[in-house]
N, C-alpha and C. Protein backbone atom coordinates (compact mmCIF):
# COMPACT_ATOMS: atom_id res chain seq x y z
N UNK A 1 0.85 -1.20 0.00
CA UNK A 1 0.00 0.00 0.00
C UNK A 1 0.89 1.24 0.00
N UNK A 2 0.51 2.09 -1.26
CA UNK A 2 1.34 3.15 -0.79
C UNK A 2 1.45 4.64 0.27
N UNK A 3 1.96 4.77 0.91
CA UNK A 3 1.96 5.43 2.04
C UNK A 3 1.71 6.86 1.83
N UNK A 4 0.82 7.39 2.29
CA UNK A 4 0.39 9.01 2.12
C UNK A 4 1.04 9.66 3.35
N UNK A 5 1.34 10.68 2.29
CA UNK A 5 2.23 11.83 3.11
C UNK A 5 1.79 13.21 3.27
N UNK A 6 2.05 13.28 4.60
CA UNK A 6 1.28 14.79 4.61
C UNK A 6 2.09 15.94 3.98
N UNK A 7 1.25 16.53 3.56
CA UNK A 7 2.19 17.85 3.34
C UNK A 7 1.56 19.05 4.07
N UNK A 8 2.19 20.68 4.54
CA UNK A 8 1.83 21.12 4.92
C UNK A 8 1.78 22.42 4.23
N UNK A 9 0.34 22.72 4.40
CA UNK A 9 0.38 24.35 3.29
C UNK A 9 -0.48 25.22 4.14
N UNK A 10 0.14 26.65 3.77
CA UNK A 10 0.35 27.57 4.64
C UNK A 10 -0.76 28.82 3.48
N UNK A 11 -1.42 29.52 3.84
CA UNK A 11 -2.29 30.66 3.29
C UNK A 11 -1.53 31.60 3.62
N UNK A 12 -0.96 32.48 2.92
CA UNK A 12 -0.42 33.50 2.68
C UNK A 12 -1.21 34.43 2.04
N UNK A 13 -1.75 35.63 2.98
CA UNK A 13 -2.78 36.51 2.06
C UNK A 13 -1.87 37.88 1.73
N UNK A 14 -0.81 37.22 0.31
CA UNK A 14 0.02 38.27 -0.34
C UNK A 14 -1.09 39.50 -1.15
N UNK A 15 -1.28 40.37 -1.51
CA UNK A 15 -2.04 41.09 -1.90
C UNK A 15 -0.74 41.09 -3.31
N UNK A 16 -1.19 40.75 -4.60
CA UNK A 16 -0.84 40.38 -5.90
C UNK A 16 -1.21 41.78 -6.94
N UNK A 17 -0.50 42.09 -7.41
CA UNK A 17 -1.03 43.06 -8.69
C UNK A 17 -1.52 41.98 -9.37
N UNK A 18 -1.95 42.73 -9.86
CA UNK A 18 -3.43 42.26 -11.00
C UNK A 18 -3.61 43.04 -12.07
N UNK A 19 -3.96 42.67 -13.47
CA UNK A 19 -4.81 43.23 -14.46
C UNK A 19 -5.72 42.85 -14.57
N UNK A 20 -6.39 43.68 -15.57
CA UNK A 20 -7.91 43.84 -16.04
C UNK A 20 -8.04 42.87 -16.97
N UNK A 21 -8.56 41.71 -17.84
CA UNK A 21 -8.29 41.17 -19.10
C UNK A 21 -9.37 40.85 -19.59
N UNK A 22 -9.86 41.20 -20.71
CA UNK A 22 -10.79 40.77 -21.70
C UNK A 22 -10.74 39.98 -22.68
N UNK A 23 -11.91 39.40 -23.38
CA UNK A 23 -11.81 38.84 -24.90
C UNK A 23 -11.60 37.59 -24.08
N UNK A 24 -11.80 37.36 -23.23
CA UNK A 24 -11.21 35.60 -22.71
C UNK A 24 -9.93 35.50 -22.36
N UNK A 25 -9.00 36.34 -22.05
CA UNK A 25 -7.46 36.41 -22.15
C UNK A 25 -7.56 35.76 -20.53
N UNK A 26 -6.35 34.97 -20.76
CA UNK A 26 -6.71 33.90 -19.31
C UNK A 26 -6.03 34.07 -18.21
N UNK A 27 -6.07 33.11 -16.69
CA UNK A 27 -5.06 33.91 -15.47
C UNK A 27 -3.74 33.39 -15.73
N UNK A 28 -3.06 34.00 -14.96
CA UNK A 28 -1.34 33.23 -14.98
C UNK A 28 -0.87 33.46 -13.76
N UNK A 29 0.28 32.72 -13.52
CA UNK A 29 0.47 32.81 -11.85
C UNK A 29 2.16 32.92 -12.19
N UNK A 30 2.50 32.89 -10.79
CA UNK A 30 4.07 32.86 -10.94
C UNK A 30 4.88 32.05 -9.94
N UNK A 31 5.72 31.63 -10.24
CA UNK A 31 6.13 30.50 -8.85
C UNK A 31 7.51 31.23 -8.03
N UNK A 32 7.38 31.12 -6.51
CA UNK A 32 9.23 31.85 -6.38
C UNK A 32 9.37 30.76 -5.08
N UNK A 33 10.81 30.34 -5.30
CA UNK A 33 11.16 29.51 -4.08
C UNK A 33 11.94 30.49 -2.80
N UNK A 34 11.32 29.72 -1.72
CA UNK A 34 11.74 30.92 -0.87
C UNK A 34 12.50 30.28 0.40
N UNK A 35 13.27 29.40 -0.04
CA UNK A 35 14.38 28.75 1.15
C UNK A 35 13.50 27.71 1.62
N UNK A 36 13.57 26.72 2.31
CA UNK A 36 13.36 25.46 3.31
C UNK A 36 12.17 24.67 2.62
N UNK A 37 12.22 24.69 1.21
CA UNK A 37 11.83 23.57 0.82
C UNK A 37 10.47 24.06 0.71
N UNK A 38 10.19 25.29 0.29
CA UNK A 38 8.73 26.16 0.07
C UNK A 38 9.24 26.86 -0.90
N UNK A 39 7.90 27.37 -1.27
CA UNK A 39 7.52 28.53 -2.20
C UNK A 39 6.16 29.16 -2.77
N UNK A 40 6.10 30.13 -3.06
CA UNK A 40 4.96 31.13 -3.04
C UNK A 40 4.06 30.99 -4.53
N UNK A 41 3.24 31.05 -4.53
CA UNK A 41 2.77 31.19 -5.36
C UNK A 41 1.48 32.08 -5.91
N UNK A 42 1.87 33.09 -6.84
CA UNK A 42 1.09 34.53 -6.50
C UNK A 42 0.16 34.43 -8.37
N UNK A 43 -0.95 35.13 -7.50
CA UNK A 43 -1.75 34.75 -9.23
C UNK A 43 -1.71 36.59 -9.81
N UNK A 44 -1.37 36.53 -10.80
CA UNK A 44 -0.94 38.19 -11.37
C UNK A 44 -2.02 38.44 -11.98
N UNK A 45 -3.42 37.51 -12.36
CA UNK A 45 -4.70 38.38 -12.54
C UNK A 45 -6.03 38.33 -11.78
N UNK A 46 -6.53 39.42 -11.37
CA UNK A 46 -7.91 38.77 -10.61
C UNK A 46 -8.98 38.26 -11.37
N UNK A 47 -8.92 37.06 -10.85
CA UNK A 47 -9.64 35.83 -11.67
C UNK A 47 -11.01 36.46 -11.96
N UNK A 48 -11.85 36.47 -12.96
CA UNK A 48 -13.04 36.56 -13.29
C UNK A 48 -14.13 35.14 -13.36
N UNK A 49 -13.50 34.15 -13.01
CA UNK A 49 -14.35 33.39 -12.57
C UNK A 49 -13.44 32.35 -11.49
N UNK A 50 -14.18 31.03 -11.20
CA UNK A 50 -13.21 30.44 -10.61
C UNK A 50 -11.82 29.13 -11.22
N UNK A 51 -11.04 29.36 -10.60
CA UNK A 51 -9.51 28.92 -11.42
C UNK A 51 -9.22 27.34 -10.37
N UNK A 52 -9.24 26.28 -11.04
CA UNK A 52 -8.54 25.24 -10.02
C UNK A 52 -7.17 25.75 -9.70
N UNK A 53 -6.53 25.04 -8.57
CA UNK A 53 -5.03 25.29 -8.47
C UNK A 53 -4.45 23.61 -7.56
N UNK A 54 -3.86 22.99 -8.33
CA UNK A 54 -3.09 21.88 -7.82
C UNK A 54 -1.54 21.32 -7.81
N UNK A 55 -1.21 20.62 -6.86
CA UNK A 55 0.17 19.99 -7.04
C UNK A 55 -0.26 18.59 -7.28
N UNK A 56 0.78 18.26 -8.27
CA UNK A 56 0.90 16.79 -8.69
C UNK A 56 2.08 16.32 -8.49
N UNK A 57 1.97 15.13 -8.47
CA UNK A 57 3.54 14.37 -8.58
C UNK A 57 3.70 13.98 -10.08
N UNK A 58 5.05 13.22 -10.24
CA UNK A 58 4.98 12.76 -11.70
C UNK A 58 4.35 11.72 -12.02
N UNK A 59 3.39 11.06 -11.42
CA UNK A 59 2.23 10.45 -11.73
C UNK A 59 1.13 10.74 -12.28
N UNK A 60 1.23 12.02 -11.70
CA UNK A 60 -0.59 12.98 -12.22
C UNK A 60 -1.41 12.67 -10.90
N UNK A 61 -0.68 11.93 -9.41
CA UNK A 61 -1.25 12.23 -8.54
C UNK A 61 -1.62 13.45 -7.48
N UNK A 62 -2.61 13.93 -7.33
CA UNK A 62 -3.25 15.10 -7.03
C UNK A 62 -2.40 14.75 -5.32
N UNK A 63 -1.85 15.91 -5.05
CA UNK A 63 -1.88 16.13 -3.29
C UNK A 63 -1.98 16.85 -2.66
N UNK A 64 -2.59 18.01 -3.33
CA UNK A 64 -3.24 19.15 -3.21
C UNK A 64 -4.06 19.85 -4.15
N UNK A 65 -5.35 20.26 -4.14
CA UNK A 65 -6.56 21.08 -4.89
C UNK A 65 -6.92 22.08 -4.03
N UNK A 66 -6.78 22.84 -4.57
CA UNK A 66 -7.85 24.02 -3.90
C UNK A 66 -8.84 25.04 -5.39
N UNK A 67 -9.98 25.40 -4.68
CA UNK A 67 -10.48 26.58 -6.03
C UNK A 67 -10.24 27.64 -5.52
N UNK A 68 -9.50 28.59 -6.40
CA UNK A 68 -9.25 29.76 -6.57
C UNK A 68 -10.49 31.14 -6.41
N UNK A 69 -11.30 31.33 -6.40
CA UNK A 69 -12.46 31.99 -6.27
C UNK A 69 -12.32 33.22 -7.09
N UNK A 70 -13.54 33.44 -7.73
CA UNK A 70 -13.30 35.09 -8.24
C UNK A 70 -13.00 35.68 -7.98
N UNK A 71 -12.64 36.71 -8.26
CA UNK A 71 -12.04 38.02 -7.61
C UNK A 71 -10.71 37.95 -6.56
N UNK A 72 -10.04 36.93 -6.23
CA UNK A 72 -9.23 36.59 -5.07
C UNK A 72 -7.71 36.82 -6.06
N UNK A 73 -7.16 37.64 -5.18
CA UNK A 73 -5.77 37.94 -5.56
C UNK A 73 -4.48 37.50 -4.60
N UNK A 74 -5.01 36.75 -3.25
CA UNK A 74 -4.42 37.12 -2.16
C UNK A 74 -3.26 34.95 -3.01
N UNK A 75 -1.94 35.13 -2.58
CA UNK A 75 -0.73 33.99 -2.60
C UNK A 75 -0.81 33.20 -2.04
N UNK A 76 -0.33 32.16 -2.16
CA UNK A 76 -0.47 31.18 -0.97
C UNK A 76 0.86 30.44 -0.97
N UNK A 77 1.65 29.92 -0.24
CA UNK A 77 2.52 29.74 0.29
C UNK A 77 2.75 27.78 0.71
N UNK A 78 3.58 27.03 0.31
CA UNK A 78 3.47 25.61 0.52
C UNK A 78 4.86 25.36 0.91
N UNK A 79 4.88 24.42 1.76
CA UNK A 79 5.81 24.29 2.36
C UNK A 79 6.13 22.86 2.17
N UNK A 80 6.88 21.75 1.51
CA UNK A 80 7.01 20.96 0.50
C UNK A 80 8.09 19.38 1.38
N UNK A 81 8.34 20.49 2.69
CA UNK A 81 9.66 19.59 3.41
C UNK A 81 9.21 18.40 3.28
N UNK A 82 8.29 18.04 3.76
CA UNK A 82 7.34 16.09 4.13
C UNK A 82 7.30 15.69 2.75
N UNK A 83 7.73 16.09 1.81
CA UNK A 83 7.69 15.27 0.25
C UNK A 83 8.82 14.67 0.30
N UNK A 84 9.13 13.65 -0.59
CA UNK A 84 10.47 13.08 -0.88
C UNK A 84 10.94 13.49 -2.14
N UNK A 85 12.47 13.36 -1.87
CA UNK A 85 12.68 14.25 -3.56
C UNK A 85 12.40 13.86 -4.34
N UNK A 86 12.04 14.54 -5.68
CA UNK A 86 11.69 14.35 -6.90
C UNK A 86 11.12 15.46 -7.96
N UNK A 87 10.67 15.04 -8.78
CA UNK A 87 9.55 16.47 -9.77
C UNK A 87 8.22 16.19 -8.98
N UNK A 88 7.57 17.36 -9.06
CA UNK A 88 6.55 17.81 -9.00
C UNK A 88 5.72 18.92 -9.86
N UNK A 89 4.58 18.78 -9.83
CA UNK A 89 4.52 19.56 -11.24
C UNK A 89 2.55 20.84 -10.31
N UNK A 90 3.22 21.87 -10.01
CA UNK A 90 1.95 22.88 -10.25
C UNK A 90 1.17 23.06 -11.32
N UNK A 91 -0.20 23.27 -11.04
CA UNK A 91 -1.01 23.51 -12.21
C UNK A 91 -2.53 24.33 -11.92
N UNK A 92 -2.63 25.38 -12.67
CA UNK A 92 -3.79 25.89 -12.52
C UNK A 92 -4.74 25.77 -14.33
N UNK A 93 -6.00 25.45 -13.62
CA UNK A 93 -6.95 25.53 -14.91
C UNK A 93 -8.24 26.47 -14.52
N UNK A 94 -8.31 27.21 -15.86
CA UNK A 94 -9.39 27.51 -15.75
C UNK A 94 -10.26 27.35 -16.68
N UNK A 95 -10.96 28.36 -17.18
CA UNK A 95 -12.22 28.13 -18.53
C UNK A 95 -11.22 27.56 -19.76
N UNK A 96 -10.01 28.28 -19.74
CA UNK A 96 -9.49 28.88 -21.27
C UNK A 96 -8.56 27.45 -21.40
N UNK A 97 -7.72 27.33 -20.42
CA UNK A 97 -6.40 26.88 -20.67
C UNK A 97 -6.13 25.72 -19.16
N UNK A 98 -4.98 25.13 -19.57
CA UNK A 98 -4.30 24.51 -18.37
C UNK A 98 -2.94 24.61 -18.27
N UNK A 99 -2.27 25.34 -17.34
CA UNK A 99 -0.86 25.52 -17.16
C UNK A 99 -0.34 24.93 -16.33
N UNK A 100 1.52 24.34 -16.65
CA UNK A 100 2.04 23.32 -15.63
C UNK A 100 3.05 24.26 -15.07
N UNK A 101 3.46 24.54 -14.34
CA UNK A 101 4.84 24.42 -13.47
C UNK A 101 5.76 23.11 -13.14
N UNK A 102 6.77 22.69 -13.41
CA UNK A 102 6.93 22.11 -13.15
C UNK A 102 8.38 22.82 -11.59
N UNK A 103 8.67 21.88 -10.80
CA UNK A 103 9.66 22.39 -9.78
C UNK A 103 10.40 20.99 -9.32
N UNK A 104 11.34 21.21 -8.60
CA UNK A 104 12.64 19.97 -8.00
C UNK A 104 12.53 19.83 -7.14
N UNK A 105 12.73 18.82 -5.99
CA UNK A 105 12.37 19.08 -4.83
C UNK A 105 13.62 18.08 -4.62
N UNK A 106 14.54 18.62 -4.05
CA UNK A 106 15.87 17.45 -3.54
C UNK A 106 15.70 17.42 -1.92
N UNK A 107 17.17 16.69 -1.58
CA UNK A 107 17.06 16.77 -0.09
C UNK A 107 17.41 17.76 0.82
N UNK A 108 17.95 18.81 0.24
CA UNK A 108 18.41 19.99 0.39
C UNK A 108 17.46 20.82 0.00
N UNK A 109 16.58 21.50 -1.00
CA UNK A 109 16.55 22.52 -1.95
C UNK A 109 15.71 22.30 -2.85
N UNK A 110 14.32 23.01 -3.22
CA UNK A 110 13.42 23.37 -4.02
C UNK A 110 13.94 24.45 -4.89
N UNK A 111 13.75 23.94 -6.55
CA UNK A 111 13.91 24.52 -7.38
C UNK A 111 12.95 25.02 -8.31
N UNK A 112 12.87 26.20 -8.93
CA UNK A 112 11.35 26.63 -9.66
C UNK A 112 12.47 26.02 -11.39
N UNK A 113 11.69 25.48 -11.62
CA UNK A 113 11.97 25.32 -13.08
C UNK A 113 11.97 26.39 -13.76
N UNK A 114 13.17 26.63 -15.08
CA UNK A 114 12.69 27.83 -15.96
C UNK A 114 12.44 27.59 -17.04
N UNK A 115 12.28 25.92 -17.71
CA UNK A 115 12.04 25.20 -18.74
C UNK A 115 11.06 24.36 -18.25
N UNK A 116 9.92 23.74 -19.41
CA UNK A 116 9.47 22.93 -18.90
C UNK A 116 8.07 23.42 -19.14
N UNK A 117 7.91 24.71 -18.65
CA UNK A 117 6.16 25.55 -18.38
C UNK A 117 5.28 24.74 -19.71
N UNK A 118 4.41 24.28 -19.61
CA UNK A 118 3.61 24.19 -20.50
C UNK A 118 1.86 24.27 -20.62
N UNK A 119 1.76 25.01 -21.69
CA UNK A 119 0.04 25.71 -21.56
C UNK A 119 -0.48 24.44 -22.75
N UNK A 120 -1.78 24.23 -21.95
CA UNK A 120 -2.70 23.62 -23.15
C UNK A 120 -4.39 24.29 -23.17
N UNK A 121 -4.40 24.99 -24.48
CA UNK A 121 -5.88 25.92 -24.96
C UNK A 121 -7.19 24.90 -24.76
N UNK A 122 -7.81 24.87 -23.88
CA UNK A 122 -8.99 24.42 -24.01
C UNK A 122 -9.44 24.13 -25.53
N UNK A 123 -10.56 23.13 -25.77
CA UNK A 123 -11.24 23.28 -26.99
C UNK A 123 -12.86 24.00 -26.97
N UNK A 124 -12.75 24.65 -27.20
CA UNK A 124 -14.75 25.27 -27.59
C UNK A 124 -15.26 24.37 -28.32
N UNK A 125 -16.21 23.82 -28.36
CA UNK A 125 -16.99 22.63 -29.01
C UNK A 125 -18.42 23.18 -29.05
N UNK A 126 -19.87 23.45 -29.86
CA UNK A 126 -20.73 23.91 -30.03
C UNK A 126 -21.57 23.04 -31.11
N UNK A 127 -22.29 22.32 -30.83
CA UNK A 127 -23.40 21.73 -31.88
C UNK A 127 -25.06 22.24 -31.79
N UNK A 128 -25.41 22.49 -32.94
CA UNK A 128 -26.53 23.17 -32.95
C UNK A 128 -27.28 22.63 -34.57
N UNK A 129 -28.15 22.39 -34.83
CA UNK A 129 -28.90 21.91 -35.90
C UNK A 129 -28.20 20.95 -37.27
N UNK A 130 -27.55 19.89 -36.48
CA UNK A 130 -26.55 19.08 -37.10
C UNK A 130 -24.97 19.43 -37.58
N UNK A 131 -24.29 21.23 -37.08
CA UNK A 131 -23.58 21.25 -37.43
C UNK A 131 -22.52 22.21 -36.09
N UNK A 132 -21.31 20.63 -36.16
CA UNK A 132 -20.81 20.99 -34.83
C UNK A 132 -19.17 21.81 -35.39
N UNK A 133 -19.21 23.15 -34.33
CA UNK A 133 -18.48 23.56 -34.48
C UNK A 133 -17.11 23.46 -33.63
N UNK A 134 -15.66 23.59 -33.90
CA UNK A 134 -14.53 23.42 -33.07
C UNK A 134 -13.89 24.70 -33.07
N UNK A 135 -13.65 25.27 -32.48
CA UNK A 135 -12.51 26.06 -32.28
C UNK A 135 -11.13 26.04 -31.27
N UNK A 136 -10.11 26.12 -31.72
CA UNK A 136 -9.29 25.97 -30.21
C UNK A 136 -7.55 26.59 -30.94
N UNK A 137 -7.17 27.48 -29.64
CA UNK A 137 -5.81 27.61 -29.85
C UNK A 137 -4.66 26.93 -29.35
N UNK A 138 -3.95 26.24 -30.57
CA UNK A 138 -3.08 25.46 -30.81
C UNK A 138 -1.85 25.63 -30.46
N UNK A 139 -0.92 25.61 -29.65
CA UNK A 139 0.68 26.19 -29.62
C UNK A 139 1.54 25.35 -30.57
N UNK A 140 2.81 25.48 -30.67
CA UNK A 140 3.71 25.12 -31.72
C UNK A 140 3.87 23.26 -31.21
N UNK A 141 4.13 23.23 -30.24
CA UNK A 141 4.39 21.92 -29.78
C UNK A 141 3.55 20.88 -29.15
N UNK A 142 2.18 21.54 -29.53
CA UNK A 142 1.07 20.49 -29.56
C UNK A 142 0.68 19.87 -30.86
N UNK A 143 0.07 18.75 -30.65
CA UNK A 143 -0.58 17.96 -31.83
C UNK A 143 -2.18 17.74 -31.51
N UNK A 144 -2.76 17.58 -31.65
CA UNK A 144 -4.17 17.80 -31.59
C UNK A 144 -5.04 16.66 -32.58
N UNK A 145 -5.59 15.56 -31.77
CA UNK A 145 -6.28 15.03 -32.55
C UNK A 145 -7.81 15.46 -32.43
N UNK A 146 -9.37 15.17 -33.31
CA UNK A 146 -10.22 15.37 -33.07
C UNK A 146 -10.89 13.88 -33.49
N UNK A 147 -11.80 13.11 -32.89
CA UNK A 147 -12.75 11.71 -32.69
C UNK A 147 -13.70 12.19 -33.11
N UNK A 148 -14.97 11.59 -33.48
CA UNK A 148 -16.51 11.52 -33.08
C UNK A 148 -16.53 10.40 -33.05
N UNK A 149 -17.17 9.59 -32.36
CA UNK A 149 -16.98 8.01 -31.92
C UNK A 149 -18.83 8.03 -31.48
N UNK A 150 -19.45 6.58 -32.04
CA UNK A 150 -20.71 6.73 -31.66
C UNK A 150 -21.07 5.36 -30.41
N UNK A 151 -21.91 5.71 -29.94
CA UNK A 151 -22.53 5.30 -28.67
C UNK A 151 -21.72 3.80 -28.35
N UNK A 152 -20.72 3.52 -29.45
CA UNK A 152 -20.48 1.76 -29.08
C UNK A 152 -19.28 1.84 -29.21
N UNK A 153 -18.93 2.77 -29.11
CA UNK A 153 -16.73 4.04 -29.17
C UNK A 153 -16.26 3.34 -30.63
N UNK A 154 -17.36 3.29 -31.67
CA UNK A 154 -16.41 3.34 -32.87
C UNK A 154 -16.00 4.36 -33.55
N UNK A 155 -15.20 4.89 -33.90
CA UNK A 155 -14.66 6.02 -34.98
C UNK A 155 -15.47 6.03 -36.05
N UNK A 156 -16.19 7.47 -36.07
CA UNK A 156 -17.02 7.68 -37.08
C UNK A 156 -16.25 9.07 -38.03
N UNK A 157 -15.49 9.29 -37.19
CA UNK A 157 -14.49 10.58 -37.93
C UNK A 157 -13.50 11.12 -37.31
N UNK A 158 -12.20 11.50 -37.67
CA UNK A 158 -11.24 11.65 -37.39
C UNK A 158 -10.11 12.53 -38.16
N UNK A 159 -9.61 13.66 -37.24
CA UNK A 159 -9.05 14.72 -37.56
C UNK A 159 -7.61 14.86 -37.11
N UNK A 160 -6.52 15.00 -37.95
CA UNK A 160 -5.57 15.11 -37.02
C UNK A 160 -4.72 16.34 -37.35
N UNK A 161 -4.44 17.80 -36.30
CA UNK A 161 -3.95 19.03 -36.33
C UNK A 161 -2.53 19.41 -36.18
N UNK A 162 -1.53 19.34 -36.98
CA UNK A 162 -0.63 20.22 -37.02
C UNK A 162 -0.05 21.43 -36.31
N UNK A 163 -0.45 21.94 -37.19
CA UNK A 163 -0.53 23.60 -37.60
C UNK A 163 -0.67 24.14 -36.53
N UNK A 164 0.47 25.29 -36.06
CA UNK A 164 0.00 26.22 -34.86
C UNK A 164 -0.93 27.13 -35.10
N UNK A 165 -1.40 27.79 -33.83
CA UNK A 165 -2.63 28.83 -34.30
C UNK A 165 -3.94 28.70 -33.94
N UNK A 166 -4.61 29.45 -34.65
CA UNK A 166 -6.14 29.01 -33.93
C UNK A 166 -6.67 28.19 -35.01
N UNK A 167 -7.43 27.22 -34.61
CA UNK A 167 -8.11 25.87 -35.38
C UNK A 167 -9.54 26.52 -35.48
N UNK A 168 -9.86 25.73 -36.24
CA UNK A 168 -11.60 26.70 -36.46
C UNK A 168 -11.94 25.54 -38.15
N UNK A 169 -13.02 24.90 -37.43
CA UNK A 169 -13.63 23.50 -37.77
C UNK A 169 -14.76 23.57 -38.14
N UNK A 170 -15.87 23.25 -39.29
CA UNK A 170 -17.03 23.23 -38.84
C UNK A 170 -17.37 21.69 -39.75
N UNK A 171 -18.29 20.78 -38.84
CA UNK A 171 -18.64 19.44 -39.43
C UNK A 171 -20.06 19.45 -39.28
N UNK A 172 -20.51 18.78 -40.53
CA UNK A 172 -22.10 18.49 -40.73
C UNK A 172 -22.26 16.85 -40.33
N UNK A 173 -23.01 17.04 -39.62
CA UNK A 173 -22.98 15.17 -39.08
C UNK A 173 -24.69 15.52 -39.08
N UNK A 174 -25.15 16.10 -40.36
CA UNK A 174 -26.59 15.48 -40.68
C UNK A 174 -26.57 14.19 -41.35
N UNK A 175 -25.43 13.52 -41.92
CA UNK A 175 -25.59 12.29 -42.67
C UNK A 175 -25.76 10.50 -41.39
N UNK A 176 -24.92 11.37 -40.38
CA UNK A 176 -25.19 10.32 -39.08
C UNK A 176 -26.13 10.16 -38.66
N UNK A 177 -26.51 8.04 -38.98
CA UNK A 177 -27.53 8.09 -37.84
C UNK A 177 -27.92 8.73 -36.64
N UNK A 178 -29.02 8.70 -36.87
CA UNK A 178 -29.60 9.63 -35.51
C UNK A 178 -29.25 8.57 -34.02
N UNK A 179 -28.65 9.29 -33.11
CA UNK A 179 -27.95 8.72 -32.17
C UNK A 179 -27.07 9.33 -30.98
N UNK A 180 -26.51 8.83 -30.02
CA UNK A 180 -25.69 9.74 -29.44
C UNK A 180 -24.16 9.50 -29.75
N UNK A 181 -23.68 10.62 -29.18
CA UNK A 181 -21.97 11.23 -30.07
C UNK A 181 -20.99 11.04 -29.10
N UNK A 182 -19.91 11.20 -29.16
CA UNK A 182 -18.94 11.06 -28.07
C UNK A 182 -17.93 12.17 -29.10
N UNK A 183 -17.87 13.42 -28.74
CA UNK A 183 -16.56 14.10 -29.79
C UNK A 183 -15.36 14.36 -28.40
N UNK A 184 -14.37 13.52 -29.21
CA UNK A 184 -12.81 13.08 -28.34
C UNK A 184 -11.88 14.28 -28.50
N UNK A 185 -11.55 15.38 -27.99
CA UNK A 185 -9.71 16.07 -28.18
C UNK A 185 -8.85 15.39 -27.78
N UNK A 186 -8.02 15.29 -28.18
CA UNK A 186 -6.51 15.09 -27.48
C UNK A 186 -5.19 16.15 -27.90
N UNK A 187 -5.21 16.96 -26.96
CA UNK A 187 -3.72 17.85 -27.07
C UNK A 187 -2.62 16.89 -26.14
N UNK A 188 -1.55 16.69 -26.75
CA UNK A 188 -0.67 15.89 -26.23
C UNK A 188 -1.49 14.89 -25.57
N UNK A 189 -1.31 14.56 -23.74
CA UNK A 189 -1.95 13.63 -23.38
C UNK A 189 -3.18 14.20 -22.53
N UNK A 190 -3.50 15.40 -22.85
CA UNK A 190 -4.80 16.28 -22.33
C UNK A 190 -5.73 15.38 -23.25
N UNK A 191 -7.51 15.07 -22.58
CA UNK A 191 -8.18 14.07 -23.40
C UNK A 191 -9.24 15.03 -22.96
N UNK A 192 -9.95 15.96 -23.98
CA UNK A 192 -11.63 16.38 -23.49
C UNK A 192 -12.44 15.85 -24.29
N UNK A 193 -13.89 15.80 -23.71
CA UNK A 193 -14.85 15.33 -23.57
C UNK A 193 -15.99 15.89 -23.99
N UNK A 194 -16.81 15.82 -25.22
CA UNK A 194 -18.30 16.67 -25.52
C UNK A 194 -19.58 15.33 -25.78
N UNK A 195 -20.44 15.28 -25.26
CA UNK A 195 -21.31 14.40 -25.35
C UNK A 195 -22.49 15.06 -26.57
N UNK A 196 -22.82 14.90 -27.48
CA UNK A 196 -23.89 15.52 -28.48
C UNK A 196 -24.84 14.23 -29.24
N UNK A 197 -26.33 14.70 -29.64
CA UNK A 197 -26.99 13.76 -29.76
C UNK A 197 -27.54 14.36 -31.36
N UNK A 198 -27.42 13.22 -32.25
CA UNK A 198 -27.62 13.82 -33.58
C UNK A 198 -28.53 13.07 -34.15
N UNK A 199 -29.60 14.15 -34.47
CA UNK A 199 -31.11 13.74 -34.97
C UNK A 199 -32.38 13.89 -33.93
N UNK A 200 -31.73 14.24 -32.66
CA UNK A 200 -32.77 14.28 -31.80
C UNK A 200 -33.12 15.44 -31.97
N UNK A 201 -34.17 16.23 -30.71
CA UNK A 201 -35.02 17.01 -30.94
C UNK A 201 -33.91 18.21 -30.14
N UNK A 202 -32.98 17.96 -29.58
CA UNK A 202 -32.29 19.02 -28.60
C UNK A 202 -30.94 18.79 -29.26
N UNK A 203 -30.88 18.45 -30.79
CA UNK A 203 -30.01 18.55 -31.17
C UNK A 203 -29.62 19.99 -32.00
């Protein structure tokens, strides 16, 4: 069985500059190590809605979540000693995007990574009178597949994205039995999820 470890985290109500951001422009945070195996972590926009915020290990095991709340600008502060060394990887999501931190944690000394950061663009997905729309921004070092898979996960269509930039898709799936949909993303090993029903009445 593997053994859970506590860790101990500390609320730090840093008061953070902040901007204003529109058009969907998303939050970002910043990481600083601050001696004994901690470090701060300050969000530089006041969130307009609410933002997850977690530590993972290199598993993708969660050992800390918290939600971020609207309007909240105030840091928070983790203190990392009770971990054993290794990577660990910060991450906040919100509507738009998902960002990693990754950091070191030796037996000595927490390190903020300065390589490594990586953002992945949400996908917008929209179906409305048999014709579903995609949009999503792409960075250089993602690949991006797109599924529609029907009610029994067979591949009924399949897209695969390149190209950096913004993607912008539109598919007519009036020729599909009437039925329910499963439309698959995959950015790297990010996997989202749209459930849509084609031919019905709330389609």
């Amino acid at each position: 069985m593997k053994k859970l470890i506590k860790i101990s985290f500390i609320i730090a109500f840093m008061m953070a500059g902040f901007y204003g951001f529109a058009n969907g422009v998303s939050n970002d945070f910043t990481v600083t190590a601050t001696g004994e195996k901690s470090l701060v972590v300050r969000f530089e926009n006041k969130p307009l809605g609410e933002v997850l915020f977690s530590i993972q290990d290199k598993e993708g095991i969660v050992l800390h979540s918290e939600t971020i709340r609207k309007g909240d600008t105030a840091g928070r502060k983790f203190n990392l000693s009770n971990l054993p060394a290794g990577k660990y990887f910060l991450e906040m999501e919100d509507g738009l995007r998902i960002k990693t931190q990754p950091v070191t944690l030796t037996s000595e000394t927490l390190t903020v990574e300065t390589e490594g950061v990586k953002e992945v663009f949400k996908p917008t997905i929209s179906f409305k009178n048999g014709k579903l729309d995609f949009t999503m921004l792409q960075l250089e070092e993602a690949t991006t597949t797109l599924t529609i898979e029907d009610a029994w996960g067979t591949t009924v269509h399949n897209d695969l994205f390149v190209e950096a930039g913004s993607l912008q898709r539109r598919y007519d799936l009036t020729p599909l039995p009437v039925g329910d949909y499963t439309v698959v993303v995959k950015v790297g090993k990010r996997v989202f999820y749209k459930a849509i029903s084609v031919g019905k009445t709330n389609s």
